[in-house]
Protein backbone atom coordinates (compact mmCIF):
# COMPACT_ATOMS: atom_id res chain seq x y z
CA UNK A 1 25.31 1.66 -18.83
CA UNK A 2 27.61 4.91 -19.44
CA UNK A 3 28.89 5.40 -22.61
CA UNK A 4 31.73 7.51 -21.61
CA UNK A 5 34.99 7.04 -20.21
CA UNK A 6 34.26 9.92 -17.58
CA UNK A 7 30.94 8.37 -16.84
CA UNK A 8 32.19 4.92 -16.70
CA UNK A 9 34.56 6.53 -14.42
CA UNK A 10 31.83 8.58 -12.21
CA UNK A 11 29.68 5.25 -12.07
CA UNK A 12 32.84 3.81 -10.03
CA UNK A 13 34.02 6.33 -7.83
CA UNK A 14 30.03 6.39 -6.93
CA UNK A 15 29.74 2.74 -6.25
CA UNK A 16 33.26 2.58 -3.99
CA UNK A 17 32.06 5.71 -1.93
CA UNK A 18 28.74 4.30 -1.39
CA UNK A 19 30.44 1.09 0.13
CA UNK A 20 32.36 3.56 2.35
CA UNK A 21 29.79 5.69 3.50
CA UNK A 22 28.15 2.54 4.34
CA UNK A 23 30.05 0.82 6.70
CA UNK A 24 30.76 4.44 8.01
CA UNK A 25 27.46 5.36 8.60
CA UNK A 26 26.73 1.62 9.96
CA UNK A 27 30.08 2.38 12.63
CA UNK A 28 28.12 5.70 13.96
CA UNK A 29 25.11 4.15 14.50
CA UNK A 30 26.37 1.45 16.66
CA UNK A 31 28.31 3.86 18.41
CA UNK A 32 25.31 5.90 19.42
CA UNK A 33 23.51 2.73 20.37
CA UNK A 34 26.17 1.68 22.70
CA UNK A 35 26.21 4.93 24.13
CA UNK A 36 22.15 4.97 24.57
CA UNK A 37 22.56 1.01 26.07
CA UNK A 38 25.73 1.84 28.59
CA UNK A 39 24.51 0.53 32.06
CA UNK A 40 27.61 2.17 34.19
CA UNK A 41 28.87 5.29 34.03
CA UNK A 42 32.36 4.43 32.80
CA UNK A 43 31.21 2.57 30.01
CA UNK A 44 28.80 5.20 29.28
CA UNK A 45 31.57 7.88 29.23
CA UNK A 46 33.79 5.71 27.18
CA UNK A 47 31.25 5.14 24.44
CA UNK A 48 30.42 8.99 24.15
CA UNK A 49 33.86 9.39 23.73
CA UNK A 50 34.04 7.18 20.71
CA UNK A 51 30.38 8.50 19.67
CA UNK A 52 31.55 12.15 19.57
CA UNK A 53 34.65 11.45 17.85
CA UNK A 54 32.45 10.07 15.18
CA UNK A 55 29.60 12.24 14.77
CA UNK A 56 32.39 15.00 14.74
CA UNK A 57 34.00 13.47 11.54
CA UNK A 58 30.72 12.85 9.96
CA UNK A 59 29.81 16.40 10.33
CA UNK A 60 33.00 17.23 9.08
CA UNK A 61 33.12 14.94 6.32
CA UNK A 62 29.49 15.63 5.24
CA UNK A 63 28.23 11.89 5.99
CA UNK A 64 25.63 13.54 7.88
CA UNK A 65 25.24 17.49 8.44
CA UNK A 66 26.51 19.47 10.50
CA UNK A 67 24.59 20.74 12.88
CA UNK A 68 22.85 17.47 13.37
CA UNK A 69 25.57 15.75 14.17
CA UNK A 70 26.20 18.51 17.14
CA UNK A 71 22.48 17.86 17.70
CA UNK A 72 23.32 13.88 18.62
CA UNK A 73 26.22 14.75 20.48
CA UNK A 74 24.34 17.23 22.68
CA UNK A 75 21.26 15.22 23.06
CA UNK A 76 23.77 12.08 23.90
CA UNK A 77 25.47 13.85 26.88
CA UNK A 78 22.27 14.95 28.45
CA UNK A 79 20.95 10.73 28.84
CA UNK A 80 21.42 10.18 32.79
């Protein structure tokens, strides 16, 4: 256990953003999955819609990096 107030401190903010990232990182993968198990092609196009509006903001927010993130949205589009 931390001592310090500002390690006290650091040992929350750590444990709240860890529950975030979770259940953010949980959200994108079951986007991608829904886009990878779309049978139509309107329910496929929906669900890449939601996909890439999510990998964008984890690329953005550094949940994931960057360019991987464009990686999964380009390798997404190309499933017939």
């Amino acid at each position: 256990m931390p001592r310090l107030k500002s390690a006290k401190k650091r040992m929350r903010q750590a444990k709240s953003r860890t529950a975030l990232n979770r259940t953010q990182r949980s959200q994108l993968r079951t986007a991608v999955k829904r886009v990878r198990q779309a049978t139509d092609d309107k329910a496929r196009a929906d669900a890449l819609a939601v996909a890439s509006k999510l990998l964008d903001r984890a690329g953005r927010k550094r949940l994931i990096h960057p360019n991987a993130a464009a990686r999964q949205k380009s390798r997404l589009s190309r499933i017939k």
